[in-house]
N, C-alpha and C. Protein backbone atom coordinates (compact mmCIF):
# COMPACT_ATOMS: atom_id res chain seq x y z
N UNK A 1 121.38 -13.16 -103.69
CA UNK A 1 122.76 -13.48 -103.98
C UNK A 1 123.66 -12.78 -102.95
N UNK A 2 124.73 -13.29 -102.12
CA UNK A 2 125.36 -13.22 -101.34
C UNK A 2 126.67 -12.45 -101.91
N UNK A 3 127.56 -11.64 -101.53
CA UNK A 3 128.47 -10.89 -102.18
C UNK A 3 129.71 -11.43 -101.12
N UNK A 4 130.74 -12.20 -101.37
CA UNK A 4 131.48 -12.47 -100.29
C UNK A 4 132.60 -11.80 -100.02
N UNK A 5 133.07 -11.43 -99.26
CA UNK A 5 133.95 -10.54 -99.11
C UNK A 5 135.07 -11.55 -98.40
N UNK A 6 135.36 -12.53 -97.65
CA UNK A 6 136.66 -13.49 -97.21
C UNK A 6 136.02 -14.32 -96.97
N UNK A 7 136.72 -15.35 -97.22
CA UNK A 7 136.35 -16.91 -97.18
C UNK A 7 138.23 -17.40 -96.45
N UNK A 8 138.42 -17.39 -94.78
CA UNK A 8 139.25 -17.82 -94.31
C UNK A 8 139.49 -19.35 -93.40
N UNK A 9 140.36 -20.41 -93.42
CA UNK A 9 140.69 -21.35 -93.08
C UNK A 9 141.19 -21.20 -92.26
N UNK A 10 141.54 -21.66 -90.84
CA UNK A 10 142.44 -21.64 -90.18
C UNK A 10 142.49 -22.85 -88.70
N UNK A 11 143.01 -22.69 -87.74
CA UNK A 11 143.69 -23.70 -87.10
C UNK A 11 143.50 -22.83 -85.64
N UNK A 12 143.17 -23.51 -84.56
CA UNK A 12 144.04 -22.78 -83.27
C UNK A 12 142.91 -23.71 -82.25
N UNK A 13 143.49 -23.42 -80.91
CA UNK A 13 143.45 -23.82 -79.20
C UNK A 13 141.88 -23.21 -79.03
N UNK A 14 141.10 -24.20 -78.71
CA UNK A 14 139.85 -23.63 -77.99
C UNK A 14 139.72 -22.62 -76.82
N UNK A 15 140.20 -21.98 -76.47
CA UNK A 15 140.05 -21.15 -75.36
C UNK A 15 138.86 -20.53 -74.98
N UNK A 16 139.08 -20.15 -73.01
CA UNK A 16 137.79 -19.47 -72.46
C UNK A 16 137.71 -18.24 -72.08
N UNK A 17 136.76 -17.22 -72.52
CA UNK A 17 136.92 -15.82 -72.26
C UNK A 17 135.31 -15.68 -71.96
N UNK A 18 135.51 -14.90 -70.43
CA UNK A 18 134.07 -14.81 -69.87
C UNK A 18 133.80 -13.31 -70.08
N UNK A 19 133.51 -13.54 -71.92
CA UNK A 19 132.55 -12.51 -72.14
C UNK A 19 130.97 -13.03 -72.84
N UNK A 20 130.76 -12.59 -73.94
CA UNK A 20 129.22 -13.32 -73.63
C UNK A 20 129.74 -14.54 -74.32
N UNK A 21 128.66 -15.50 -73.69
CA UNK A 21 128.16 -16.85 -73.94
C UNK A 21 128.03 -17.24 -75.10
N UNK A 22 128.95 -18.48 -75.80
CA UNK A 22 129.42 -19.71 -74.93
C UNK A 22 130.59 -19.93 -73.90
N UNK A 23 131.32 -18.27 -73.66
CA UNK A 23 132.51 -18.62 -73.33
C UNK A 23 133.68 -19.65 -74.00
N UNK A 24 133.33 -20.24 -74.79
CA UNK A 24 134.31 -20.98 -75.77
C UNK A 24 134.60 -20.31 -77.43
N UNK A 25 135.83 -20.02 -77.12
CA UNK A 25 135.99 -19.28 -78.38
C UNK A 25 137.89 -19.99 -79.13
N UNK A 26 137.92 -19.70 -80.44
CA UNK A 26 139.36 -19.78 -81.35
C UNK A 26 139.05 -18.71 -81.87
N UNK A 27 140.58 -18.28 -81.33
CA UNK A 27 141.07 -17.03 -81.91
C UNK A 27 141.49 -17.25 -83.10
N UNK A 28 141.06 -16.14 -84.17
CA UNK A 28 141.73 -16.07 -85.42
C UNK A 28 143.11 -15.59 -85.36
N UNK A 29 144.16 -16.56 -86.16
CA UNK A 29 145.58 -15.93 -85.86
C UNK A 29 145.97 -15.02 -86.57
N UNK A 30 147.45 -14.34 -86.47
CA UNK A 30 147.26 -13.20 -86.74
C UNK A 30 147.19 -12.93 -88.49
N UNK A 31 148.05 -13.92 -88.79
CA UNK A 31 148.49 -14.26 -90.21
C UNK A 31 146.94 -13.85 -91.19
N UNK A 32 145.91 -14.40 -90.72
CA UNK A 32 144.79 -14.11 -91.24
C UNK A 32 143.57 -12.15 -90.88
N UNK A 33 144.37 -11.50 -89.98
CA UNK A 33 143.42 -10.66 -89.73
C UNK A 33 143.40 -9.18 -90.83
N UNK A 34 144.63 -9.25 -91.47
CA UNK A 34 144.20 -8.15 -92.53
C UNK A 34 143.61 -8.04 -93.51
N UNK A 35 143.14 -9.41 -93.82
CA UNK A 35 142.05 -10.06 -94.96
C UNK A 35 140.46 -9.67 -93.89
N UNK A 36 140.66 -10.19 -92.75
CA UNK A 36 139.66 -10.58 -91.74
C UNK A 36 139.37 -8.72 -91.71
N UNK A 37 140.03 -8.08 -91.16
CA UNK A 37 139.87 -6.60 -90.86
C UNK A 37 138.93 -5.55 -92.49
N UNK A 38 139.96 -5.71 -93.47
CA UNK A 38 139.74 -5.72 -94.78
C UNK A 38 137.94 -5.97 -94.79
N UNK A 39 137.33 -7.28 -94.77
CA UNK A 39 136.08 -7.93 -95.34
C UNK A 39 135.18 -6.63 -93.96
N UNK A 40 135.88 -6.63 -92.88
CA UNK A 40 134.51 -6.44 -91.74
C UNK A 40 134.46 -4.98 -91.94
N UNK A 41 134.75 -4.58 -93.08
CA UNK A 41 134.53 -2.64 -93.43
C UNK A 41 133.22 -2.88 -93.43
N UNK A 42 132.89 -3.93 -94.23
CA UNK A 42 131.84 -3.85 -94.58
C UNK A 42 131.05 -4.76 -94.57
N UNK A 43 131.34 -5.48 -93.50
CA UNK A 43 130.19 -6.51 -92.77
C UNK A 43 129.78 -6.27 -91.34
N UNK A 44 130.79 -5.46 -90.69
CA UNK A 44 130.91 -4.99 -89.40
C UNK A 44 129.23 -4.41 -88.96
N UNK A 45 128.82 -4.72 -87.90
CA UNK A 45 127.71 -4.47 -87.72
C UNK A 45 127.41 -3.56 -86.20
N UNK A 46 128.64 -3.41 -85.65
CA UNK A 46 128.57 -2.80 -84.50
C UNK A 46 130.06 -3.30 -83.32
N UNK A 47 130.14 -2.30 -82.67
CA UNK A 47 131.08 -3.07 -81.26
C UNK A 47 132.32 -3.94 -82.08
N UNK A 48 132.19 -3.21 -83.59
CA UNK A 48 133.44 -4.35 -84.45
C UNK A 48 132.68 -5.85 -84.25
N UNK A 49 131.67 -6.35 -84.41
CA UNK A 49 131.43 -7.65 -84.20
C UNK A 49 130.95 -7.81 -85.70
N UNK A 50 131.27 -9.03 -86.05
CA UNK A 50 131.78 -9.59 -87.90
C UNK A 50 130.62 -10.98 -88.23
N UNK A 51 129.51 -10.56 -88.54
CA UNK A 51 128.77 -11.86 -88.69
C UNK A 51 129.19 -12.75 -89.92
N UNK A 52 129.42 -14.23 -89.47
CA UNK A 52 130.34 -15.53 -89.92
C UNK A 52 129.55 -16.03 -90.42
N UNK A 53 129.32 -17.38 -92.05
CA UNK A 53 128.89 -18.12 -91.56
C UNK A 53 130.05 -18.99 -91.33
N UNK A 54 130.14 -20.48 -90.15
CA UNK A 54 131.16 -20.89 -89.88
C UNK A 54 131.48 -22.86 -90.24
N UNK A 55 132.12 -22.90 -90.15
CA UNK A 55 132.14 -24.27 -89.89
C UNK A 55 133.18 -24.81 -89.21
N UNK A 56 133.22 -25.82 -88.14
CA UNK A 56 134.57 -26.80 -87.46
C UNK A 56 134.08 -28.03 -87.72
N UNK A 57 134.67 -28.82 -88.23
CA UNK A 57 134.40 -30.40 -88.78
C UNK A 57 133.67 -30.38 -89.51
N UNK A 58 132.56 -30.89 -89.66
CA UNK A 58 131.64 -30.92 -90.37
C UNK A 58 130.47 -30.17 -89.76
N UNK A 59 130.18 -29.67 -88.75
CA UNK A 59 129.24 -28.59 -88.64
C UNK A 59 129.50 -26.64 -89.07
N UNK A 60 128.13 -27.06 -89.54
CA UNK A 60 127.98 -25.35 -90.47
C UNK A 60 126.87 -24.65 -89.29
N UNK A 61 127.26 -23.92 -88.96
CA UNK A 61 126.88 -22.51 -88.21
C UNK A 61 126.82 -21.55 -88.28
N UNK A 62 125.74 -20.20 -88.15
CA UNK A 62 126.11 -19.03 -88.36
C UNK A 62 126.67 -18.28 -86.53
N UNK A 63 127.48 -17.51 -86.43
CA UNK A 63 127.16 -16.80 -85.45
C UNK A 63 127.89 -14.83 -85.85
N UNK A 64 128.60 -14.39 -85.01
CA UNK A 64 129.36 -13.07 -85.10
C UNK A 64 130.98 -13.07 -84.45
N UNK A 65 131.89 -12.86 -85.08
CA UNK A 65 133.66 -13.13 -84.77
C UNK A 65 133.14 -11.85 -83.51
N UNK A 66 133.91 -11.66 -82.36
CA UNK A 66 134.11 -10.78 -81.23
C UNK A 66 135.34 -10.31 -81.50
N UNK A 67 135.43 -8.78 -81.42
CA UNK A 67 136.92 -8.16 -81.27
C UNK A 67 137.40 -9.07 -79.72
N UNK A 68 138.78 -8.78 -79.92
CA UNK A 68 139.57 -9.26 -78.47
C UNK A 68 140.74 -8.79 -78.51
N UNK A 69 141.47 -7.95 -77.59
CA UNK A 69 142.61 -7.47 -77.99
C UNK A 69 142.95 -6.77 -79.60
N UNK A 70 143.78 -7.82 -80.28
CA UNK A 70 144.59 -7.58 -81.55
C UNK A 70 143.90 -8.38 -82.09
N UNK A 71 142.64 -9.12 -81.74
CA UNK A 71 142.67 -10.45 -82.84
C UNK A 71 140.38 -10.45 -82.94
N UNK A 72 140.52 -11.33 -83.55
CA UNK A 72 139.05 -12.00 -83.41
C UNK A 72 138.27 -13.02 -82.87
N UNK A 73 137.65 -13.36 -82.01
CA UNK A 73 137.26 -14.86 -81.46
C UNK A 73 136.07 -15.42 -82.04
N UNK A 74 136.52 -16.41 -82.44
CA UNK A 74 135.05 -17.38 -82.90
C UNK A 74 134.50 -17.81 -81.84
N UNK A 75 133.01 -17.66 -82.26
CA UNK A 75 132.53 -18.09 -80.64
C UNK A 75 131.97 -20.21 -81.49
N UNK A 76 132.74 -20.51 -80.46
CA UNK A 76 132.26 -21.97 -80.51
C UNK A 76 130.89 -22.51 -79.49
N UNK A 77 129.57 -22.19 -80.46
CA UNK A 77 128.31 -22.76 -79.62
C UNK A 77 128.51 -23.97 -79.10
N UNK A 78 127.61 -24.39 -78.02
CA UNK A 78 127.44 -25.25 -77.24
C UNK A 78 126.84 -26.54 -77.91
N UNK A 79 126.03 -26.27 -79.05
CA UNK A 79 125.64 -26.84 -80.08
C UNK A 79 126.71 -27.49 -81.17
N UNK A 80 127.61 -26.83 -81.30
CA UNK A 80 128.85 -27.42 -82.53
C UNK A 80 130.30 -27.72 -81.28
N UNK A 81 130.10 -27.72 -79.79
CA UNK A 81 130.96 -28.58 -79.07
C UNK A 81 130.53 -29.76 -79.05
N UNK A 82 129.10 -29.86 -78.65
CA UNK A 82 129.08 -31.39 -78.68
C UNK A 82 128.89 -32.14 -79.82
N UNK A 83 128.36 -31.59 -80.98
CA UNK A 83 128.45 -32.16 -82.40
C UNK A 83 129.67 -32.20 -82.73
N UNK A 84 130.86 -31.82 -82.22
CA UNK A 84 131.96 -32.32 -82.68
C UNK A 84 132.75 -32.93 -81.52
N UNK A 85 132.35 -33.07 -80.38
CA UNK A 85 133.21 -33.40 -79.52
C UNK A 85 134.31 -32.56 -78.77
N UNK A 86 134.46 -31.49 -79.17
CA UNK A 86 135.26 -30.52 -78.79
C UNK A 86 134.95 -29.96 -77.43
N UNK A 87 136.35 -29.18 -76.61
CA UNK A 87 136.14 -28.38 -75.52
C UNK A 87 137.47 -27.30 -75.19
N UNK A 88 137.58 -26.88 -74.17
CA UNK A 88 138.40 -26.02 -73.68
C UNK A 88 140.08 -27.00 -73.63
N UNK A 89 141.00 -26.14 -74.64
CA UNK A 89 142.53 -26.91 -74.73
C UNK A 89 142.01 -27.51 -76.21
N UNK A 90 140.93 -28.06 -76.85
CA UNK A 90 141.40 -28.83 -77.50
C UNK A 90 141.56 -28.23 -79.30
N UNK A 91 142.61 -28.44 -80.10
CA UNK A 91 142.47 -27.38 -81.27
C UNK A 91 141.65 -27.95 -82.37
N UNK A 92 141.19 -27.15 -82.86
CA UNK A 92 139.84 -27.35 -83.73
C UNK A 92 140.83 -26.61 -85.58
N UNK A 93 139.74 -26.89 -86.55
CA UNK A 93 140.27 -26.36 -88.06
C UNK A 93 138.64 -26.03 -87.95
N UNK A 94 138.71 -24.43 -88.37
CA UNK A 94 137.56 -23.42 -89.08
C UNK A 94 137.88 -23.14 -90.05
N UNK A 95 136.47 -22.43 -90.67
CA UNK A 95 136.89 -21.51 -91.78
C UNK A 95 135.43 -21.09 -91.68
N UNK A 96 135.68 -19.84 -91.67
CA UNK A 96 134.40 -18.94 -91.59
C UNK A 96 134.18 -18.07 -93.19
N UNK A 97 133.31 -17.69 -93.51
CA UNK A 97 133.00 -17.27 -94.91
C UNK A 97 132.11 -15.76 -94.36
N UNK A 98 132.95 -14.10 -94.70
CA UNK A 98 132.18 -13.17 -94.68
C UNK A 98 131.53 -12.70 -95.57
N UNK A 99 130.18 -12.17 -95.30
CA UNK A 99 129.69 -11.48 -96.81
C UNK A 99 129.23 -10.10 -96.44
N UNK A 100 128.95 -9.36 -97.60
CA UNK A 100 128.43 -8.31 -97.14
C UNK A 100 127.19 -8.22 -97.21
N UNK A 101 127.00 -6.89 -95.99
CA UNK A 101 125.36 -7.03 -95.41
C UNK A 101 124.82 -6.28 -95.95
């Protein structure tokens, strides 16, 4: 049994940040990170990195949110760009679900 700690929705711009791979990431906005900060006390697993499970459209994914600045980046696999058609510029709707580890 899974213990969930945030279950967040949100909206934003695909953007590229050449840190690790896919390089395609949506930033969580800000409106959502004190819920987001809050859950990763205690999901946080290192380097502040927040293991997700995620979804954009209809694909479900697991991966880990990346600190960045002030905020969090979803990393968008290469696997759920082309299952949805998505790329760099174009805005996507997530919602990632944290639990504790």
């Amino acid at each position: 049994m899974t213990d969930l700690l945030a279950r967040i929705a949100f909206a934003g711009e695909v953007v590229e940040w050449r840190g690790p791979a896919p390089f395609l990431f949506v930033p969580v906005p800000e409106e959502h990170l004190a819920e987001l900060r809050y859950a990763a006390r205690e999901a946080s697993y290192g380097w502040g990195c927040v293991p997700v499970a995620a979804r954009i459209g209809v694909t479900d994914f697991t991966t880990s949110l990346f600190p960045r600045g002030e905020t969090y980046f979803l990393p968008v696999k290469v696997a759920v760009q082309r299952a949805e058609g998505v790329g760099l510029g174009d805005r996507v709707t997530a919602e990632i679900a944290i639990t504790r580890r």
